[in-house]
PDB file of N, CA and C in Angstrom:
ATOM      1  N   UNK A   1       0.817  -1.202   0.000  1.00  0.00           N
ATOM      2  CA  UNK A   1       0.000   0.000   0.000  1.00  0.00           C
ATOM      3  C   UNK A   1       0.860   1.265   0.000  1.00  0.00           C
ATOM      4  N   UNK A   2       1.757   1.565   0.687  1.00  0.00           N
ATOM      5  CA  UNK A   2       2.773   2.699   0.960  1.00  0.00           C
ATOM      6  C   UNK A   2       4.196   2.538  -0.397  1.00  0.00           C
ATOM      7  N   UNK A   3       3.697   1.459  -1.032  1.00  0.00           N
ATOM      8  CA  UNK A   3       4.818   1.527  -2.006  1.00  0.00           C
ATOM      9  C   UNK A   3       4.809   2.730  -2.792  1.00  0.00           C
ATOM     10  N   UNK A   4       3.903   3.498  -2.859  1.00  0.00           N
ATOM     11  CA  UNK A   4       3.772   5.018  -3.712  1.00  0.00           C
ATOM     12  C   UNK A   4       3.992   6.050  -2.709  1.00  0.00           C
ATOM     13  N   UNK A   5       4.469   5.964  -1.637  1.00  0.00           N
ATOM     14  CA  UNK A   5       4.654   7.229  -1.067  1.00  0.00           C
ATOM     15  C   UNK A   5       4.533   6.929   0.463  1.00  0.00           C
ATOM     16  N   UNK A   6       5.455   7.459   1.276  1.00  0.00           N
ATOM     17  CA  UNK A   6       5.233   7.521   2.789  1.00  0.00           C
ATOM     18  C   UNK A   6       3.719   8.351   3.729  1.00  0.00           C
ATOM     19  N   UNK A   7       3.297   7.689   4.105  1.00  0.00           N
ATOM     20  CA  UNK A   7       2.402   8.494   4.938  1.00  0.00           C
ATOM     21  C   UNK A   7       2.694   9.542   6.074  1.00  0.00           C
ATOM     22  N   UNK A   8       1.746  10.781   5.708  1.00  0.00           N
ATOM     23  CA  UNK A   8       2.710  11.900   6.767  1.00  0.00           C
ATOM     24  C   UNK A   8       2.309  12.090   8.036  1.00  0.00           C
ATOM     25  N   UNK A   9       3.459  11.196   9.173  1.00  0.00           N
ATOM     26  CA  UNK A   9       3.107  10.865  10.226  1.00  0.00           C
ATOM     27  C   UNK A   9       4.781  11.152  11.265  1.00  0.00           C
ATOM     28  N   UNK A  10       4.444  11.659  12.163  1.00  0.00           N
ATOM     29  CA  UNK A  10       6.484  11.871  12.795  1.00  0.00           C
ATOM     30  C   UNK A  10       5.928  11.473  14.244  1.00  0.00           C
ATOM     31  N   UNK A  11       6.628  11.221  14.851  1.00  0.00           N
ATOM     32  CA  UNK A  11       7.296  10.664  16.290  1.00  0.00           C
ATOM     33  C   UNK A  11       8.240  10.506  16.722  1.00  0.00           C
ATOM     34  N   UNK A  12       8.213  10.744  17.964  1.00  0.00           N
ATOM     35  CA  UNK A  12       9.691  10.211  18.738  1.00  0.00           C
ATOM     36  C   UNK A  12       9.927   9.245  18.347  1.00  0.00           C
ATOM     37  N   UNK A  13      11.109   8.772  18.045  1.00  0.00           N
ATOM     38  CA  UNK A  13      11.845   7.566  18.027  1.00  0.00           C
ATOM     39  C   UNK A  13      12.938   7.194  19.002  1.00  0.00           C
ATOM     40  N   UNK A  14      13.066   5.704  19.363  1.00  0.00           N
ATOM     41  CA  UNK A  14      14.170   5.512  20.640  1.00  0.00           C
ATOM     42  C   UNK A  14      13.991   4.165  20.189  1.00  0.00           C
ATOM     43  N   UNK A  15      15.649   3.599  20.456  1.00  0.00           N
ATOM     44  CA  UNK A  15      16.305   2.667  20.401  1.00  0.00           C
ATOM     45  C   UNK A  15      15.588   1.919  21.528  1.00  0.00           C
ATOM     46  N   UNK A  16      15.558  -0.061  21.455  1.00  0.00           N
ATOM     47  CA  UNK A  16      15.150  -0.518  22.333  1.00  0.00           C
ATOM     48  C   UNK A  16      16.065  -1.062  23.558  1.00  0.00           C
ATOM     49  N   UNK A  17      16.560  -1.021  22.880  1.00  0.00           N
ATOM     50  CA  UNK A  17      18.373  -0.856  23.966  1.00  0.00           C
ATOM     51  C   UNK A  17      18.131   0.242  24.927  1.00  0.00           C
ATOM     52  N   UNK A  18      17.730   1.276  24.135  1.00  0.00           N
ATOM     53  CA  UNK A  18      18.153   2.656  25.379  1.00  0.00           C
ATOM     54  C   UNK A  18      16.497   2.571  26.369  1.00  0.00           C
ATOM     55  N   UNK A  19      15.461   1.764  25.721  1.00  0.00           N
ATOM     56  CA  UNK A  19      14.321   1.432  26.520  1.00  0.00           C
ATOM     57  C   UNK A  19      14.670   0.948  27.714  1.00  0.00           C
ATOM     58  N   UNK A  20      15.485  -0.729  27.239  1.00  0.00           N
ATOM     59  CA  UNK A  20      15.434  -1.471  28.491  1.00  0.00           C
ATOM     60  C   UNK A  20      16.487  -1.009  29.245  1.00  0.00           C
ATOM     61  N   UNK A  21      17.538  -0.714  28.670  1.00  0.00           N
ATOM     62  CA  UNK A  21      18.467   0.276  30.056  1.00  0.00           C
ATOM     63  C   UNK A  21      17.839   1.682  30.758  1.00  0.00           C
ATOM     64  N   UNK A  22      16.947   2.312  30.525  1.00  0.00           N
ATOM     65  CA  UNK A  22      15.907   3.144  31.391  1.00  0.00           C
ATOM     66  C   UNK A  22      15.369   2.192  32.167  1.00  0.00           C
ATOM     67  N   UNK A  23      15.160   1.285  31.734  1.00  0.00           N
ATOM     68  CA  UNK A  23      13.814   0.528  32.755  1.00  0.00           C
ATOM     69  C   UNK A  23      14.880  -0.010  33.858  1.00  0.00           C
ATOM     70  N   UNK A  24      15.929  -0.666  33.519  1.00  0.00           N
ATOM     71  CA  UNK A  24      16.650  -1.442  34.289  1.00  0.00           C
ATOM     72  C   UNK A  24      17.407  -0.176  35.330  1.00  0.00           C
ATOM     73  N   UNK A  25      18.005   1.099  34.912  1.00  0.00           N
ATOM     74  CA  UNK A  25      18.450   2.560  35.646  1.00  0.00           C
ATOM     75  C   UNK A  25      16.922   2.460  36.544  1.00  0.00           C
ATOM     76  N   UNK A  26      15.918   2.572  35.782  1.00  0.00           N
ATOM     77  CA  UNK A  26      15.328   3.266  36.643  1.00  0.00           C
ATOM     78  C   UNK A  26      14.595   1.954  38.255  1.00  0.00           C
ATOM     79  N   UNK A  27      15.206   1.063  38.374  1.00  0.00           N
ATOM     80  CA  UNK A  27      14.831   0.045  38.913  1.00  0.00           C
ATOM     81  C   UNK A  27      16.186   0.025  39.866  1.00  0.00           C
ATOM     82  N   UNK A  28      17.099   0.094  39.472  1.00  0.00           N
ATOM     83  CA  UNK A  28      18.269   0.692  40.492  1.00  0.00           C
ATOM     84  C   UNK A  28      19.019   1.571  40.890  1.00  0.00           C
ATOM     85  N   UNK A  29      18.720   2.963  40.189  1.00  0.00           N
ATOM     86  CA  UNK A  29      19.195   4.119  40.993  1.00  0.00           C
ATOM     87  C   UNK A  29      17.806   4.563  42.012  1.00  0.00           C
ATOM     88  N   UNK A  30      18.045   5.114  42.980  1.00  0.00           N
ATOM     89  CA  UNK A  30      17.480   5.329  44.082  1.00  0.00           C
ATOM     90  C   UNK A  30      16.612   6.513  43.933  1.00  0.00           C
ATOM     91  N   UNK A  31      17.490   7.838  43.267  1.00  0.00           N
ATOM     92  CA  UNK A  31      16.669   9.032  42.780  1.00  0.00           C
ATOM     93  C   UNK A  31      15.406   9.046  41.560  1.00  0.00           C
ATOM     94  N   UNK A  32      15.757   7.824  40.757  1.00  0.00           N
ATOM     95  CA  UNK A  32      14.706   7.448  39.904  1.00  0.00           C
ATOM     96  C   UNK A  32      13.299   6.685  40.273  1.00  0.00           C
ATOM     97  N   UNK A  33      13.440   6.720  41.667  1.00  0.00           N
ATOM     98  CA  UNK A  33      11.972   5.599  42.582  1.00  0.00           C
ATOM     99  C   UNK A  33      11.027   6.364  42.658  1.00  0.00           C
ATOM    100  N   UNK A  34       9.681   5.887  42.065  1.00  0.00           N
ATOM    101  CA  UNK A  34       8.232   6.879  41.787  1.00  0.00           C
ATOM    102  C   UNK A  34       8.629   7.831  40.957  1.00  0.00           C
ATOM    103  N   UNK A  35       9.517   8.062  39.496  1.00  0.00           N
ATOM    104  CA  UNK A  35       9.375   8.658  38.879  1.00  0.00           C
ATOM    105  C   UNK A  35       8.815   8.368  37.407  1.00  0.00           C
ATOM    106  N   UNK A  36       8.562   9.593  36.840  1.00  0.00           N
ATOM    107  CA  UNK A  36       8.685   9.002  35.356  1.00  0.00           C
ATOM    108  C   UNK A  36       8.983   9.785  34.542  1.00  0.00           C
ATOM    109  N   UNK A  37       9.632   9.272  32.911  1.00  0.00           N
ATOM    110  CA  UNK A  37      10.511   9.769  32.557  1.00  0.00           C
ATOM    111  C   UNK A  37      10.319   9.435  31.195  1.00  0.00           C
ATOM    112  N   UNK A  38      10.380  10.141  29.996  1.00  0.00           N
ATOM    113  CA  UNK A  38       9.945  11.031  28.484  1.00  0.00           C
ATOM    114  C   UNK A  38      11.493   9.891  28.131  1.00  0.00           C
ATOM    115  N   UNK A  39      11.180   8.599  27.625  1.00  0.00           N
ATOM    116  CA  UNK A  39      12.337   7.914  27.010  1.00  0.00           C
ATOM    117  C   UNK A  39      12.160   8.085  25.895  1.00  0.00           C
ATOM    118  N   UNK A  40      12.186   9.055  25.038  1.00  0.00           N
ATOM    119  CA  UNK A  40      12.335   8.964  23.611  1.00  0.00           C
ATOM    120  C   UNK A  40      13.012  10.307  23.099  1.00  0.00           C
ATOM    121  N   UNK A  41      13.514  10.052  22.050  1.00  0.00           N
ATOM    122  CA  UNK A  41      14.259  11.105  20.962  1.00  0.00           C
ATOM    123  C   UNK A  41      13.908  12.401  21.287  1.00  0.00           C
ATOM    124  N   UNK A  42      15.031  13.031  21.873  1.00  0.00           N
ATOM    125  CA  UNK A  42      14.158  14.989  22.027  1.00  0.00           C
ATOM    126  C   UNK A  42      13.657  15.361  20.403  1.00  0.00           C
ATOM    127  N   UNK A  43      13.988  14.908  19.200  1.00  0.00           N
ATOM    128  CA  UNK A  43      13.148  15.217  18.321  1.00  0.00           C
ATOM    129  C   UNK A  43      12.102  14.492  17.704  1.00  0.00           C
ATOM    130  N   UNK A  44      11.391  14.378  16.411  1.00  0.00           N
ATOM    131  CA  UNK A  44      10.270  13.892  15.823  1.00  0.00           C
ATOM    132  C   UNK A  44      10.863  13.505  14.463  1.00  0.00           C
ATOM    133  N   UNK A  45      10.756  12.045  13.814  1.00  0.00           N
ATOM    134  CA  UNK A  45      11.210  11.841  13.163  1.00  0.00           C
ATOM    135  C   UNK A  45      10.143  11.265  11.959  1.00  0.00           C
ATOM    136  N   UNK A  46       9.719  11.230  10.579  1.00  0.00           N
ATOM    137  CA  UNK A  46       8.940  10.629   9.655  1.00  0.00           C
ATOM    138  C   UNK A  46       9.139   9.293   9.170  1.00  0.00           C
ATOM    139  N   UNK A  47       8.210   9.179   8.686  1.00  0.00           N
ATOM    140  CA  UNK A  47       8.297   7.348   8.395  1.00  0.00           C
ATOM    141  C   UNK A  47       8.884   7.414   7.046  1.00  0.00           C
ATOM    142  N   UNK A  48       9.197   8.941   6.351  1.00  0.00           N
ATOM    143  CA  UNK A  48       9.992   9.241   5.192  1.00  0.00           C
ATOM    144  C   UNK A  48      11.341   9.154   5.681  1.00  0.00           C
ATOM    145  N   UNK A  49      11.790   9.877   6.651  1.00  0.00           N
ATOM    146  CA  UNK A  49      13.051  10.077   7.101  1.00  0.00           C
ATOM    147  C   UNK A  49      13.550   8.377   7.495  1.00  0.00           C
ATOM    148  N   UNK A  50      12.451   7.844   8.093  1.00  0.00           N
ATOM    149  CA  UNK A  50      13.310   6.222   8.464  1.00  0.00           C
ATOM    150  C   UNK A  50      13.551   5.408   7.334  1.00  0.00           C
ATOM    151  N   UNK A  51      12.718   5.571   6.230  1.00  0.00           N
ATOM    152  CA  UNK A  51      12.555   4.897   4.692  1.00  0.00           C
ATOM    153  C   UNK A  51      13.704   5.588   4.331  1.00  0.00           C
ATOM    154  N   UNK A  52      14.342   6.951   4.383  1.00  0.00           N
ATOM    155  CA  UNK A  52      15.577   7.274   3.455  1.00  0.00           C
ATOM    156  C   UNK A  52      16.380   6.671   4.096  1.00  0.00           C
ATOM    157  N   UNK A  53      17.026   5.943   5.637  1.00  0.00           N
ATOM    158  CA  UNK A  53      17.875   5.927   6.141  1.00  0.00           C
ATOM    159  C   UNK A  53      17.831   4.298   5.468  1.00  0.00           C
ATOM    160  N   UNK A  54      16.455   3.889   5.358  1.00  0.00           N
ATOM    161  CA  UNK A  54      16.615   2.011   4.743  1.00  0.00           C
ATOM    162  C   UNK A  54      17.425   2.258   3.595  1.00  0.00           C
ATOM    163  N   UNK A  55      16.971   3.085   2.729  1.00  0.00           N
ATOM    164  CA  UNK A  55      17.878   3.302   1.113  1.00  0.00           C
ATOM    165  C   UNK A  55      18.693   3.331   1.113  1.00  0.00           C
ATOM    166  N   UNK A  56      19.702   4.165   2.201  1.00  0.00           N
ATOM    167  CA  UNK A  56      21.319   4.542   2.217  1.00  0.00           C
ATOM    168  C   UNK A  56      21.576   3.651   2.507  1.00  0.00           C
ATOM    169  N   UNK A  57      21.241   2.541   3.514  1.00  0.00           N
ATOM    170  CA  UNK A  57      22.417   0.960   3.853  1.00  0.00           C
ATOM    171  C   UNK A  57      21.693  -0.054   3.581  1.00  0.00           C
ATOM    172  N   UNK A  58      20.738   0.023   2.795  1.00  0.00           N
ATOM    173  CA  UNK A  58      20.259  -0.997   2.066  1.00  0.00           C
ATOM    174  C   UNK A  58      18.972  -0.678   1.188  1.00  0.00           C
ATOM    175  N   UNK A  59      19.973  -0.328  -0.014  1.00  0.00           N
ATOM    176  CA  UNK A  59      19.820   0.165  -1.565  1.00  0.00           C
ATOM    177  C   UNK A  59      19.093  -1.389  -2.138  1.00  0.00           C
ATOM    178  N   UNK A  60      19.199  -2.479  -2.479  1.00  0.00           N
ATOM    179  CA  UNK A  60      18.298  -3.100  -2.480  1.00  0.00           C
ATOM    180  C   UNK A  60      17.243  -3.707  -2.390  1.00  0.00           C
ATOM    181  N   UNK A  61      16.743  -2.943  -0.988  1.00  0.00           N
ATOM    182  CA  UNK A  61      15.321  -3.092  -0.450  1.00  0.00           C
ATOM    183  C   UNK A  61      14.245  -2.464  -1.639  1.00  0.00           C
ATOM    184  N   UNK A  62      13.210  -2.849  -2.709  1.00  0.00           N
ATOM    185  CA  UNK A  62      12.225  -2.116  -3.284  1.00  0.00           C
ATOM    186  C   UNK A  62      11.117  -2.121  -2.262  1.00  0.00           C
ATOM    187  N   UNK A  63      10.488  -1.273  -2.667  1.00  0.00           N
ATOM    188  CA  UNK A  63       8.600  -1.301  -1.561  1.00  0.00           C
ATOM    189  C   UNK A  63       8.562  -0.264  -0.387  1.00  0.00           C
ATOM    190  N   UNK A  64       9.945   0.349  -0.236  1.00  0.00           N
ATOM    191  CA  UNK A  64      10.911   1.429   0.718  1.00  0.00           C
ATOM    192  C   UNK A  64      10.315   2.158   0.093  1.00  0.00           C
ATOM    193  N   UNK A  65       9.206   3.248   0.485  1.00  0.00           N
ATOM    194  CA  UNK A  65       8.696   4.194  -0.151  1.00  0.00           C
ATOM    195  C   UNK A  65      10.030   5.445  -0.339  1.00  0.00           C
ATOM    196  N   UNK A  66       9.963   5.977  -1.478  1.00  0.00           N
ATOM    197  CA  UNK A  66      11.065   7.090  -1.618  1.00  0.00           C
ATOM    198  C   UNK A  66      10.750   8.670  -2.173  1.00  0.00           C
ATOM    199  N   UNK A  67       8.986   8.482  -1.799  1.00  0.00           N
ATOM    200  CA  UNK A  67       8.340  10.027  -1.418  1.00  0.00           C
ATOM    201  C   UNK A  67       7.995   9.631  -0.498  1.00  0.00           C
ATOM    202  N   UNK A  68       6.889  10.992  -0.880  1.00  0.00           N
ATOM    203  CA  UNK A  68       5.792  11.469   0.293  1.00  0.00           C
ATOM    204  C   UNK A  68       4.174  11.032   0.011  1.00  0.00           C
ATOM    205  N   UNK A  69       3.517  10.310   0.849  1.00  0.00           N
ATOM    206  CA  UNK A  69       2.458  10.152   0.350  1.00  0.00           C
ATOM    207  C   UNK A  69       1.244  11.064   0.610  1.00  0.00           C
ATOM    208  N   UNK A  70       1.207  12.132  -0.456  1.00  0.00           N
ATOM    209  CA  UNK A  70       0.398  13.479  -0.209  1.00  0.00           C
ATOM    210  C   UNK A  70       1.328  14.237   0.403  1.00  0.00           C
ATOM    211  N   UNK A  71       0.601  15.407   1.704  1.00  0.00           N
ATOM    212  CA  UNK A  71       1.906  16.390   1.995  1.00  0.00           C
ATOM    213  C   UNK A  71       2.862  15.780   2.870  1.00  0.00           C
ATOM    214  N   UNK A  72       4.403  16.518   2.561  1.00  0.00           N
ATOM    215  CA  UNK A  72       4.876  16.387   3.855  1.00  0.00           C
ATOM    216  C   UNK A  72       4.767  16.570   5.434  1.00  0.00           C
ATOM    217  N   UNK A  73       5.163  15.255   5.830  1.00  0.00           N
ATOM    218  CA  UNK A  73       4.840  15.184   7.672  1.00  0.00           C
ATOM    219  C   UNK A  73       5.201  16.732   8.438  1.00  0.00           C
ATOM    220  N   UNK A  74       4.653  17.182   9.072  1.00  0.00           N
ATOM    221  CA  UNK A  74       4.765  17.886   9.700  1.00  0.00           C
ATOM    222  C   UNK A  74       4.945  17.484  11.530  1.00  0.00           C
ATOM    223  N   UNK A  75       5.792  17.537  12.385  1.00  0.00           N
ATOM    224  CA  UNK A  75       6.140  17.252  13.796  1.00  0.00           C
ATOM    225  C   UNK A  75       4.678  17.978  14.186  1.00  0.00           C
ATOM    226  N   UNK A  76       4.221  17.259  15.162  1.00  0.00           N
ATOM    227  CA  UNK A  76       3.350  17.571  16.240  1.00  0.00           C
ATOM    228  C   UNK A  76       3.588  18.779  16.841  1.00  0.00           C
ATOM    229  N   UNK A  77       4.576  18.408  17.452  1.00  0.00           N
ATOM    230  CA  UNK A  77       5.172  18.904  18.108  1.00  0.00           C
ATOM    231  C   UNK A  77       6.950  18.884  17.905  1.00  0.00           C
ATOM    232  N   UNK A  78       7.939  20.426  17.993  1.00  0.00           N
ATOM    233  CA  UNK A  78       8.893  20.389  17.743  1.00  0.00           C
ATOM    234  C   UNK A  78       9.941  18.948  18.345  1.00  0.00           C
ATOM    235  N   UNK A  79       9.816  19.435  19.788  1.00  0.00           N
ATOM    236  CA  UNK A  79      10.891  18.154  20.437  1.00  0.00           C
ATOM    237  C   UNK A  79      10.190  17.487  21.660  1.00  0.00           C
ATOM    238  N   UNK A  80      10.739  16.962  22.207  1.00  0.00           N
ATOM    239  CA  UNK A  80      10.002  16.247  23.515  1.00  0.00           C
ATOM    240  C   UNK A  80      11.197  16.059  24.629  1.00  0.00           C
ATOM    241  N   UNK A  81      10.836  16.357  25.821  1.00  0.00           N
ATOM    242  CA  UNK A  81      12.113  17.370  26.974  1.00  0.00           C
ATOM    243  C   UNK A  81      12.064  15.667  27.466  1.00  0.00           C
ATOM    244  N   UNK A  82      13.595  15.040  27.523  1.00  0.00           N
ATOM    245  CA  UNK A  82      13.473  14.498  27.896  1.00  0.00           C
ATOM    246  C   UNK A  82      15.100  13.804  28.736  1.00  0.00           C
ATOM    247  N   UNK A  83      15.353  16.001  29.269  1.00  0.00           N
ATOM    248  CA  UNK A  83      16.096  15.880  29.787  1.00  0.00           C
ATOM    249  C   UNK A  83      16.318  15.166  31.374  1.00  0.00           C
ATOM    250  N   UNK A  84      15.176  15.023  31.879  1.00  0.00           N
ATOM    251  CA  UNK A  84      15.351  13.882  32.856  1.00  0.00           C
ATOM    252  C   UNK A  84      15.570  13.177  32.881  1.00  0.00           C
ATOM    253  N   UNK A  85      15.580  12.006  31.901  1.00  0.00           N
ATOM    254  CA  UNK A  85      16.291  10.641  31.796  1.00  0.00           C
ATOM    255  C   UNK A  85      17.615  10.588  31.577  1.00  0.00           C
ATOM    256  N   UNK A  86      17.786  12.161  30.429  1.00  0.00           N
ATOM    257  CA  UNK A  86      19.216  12.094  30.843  1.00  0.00           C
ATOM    258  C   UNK A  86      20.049  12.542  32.234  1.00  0.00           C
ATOM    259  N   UNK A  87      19.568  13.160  32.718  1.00  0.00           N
ATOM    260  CA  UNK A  87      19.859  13.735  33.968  1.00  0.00           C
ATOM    261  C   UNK A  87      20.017  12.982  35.118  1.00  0.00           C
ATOM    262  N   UNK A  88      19.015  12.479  35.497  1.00  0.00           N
ATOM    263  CA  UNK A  88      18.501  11.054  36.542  1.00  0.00           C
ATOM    264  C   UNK A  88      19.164   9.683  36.185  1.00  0.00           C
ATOM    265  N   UNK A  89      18.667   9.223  34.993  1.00  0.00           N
ATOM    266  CA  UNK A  89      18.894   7.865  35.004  1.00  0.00           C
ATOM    267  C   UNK A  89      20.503   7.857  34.067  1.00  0.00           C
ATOM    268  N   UNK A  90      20.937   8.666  33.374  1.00  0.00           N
ATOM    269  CA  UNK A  90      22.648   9.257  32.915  1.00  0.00           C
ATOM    270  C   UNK A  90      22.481   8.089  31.878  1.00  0.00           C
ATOM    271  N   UNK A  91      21.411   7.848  30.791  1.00  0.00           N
ATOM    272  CA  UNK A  91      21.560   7.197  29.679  1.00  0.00           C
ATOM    273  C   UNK A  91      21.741   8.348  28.293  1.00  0.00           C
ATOM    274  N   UNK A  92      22.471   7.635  27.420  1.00  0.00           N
ATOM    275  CA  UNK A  92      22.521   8.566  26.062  1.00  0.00           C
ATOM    276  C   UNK A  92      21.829   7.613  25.078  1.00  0.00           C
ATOM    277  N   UNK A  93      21.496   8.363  24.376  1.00  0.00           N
ATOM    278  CA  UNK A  93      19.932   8.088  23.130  1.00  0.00           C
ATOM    279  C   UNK A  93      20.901   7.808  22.127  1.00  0.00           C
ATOM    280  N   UNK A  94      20.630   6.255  21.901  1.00  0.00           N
ATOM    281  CA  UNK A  94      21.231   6.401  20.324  1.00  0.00           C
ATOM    282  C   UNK A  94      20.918   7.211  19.331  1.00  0.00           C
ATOM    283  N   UNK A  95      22.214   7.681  18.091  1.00  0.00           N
ATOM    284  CA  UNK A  95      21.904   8.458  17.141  1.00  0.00           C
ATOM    285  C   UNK A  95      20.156   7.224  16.259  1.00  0.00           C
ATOM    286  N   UNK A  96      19.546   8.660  15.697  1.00  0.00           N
ATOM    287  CA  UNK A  96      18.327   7.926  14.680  1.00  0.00           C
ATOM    288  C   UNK A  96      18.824   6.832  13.915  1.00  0.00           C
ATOM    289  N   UNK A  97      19.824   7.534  12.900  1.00  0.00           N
ATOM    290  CA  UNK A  97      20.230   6.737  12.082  1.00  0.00           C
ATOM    291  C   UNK A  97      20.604   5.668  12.273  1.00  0.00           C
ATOM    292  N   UNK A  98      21.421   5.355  13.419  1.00  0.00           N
ATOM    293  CA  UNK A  98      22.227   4.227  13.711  1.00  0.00           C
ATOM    294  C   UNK A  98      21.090   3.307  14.445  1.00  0.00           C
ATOM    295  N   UNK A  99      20.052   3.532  15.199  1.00  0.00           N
ATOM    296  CA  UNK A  99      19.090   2.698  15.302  1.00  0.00           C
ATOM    297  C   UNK A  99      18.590   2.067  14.419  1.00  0.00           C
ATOM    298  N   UNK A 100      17.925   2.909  13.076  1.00  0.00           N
ATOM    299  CA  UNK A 100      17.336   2.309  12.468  1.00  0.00           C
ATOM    300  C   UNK A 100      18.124   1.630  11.368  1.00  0.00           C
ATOM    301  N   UNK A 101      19.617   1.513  10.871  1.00  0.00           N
ATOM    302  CA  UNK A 101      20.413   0.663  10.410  1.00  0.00           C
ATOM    303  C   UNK A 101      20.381  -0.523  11.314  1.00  0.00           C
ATOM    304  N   UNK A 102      20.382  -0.500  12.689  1.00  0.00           N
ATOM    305  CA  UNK A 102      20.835  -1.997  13.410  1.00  0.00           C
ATOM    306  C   UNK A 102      19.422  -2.552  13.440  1.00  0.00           C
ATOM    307  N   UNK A 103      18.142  -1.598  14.006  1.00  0.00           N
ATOM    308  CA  UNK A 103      17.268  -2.441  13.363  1.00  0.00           C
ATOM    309  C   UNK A 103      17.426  -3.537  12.294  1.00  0.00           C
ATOM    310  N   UNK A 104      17.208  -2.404  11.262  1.00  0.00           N
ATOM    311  CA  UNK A 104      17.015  -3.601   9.977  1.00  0.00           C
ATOM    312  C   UNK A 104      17.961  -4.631   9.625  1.00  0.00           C
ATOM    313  N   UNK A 105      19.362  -4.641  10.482  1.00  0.00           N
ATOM    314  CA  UNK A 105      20.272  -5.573  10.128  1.00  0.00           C
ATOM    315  C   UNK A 105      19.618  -6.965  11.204  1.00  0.00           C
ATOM    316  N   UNK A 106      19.453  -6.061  12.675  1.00  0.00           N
ATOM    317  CA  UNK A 106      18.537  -7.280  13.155  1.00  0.00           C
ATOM    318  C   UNK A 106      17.555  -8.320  13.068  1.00  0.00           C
ATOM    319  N   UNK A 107      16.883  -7.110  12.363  1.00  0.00           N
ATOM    320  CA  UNK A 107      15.612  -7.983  11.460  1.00  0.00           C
ATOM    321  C   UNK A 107      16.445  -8.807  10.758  1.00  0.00           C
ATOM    322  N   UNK A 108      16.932  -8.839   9.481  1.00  0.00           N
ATOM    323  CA  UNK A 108      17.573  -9.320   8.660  1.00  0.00           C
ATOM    324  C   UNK A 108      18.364 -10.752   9.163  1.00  0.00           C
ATOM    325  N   UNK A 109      18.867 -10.957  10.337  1.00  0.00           N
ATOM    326  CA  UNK A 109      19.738 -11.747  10.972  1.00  0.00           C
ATOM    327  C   UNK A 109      18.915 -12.602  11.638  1.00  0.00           C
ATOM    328  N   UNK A 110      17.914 -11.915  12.382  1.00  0.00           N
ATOM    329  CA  UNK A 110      16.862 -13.168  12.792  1.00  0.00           C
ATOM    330  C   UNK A 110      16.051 -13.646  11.770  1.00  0.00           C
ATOM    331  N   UNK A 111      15.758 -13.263  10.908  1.00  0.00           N
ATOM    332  CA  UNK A 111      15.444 -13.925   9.575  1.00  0.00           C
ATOM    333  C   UNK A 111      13.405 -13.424   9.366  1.00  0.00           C
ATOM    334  N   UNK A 112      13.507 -12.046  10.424  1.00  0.00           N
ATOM    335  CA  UNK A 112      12.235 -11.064  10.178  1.00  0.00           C
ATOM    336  C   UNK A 112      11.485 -11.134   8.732  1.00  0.00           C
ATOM    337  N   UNK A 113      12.954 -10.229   8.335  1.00  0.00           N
ATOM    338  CA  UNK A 113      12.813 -10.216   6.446  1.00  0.00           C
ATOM    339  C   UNK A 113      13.942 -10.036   5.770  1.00  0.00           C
ATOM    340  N   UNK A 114      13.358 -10.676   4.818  1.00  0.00           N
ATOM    341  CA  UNK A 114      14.814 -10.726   3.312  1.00  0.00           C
ATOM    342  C   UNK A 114      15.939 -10.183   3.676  1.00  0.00           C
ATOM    343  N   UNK A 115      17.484 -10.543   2.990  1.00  0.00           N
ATOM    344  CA  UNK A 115      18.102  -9.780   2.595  1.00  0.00           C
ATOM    345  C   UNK A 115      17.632  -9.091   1.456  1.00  0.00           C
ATOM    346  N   UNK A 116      18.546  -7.888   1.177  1.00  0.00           N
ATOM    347  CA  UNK A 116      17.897  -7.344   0.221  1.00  0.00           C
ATOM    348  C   UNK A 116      18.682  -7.851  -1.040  1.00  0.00           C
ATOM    349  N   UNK A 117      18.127  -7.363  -2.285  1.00  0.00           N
ATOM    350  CA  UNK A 117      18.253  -7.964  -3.382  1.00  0.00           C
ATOM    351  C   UNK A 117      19.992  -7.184  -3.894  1.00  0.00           C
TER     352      UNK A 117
END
């Protein structure tokens, strides 16, 4: 269905790595008890922007939409403060890009989906 174009939609994005090490920080530092805490990307990212990052390290993938489907995504909202987790629980957010490359190599390795062609 999205093979003609990305749908215009943005969100935080966060690594699941940097999930379960919040959960696991916040289960043993002491200042993090009864809190809660904004684990995702201080910015907003498109399901265009994650589709260009599939193209650059894996140019063989077709069905990777490589527009826009109708207008471009617009952020909700600019960023999301989510300097407390860094502050409190002292985790760093993987870069976007590099998430969503190990994603898809993960996928790929557990045998999710295809290599690409």
């Amino acid at each position: 269905k999205y093979k003609d174009g990305a749908p215009p939609m943005c969100f935080g994005v966060i690594d699941v790595r940097n999930t379960s090490e919040a959960h696991l920080k916040g289960l043993s530092i002491p200042e993090a008890r009864g809190q809660r805490f904004i684990v995702s990307s201080s910015s907003q990212h498109s399901l265009f922007e994650i589709a260009q990052v599939i193209h650059k390290y894996f140019p063989g993938y077709t069905g990777v939409p490589t527009t826009h489907l109708g207008e471009p995504a617009k952020p909700v909202q600019k960023s999301s403060d989510n300097s407390k987790a860094l502050k409190v629980l002292g985790i760093t957010f993987s870069p976007f890009e590099n998430s969503v490359r190990e994603m898809v190599e993960s996928l790929i390795q557990y045998g999710a989906i295809p290599r690409p062609e």
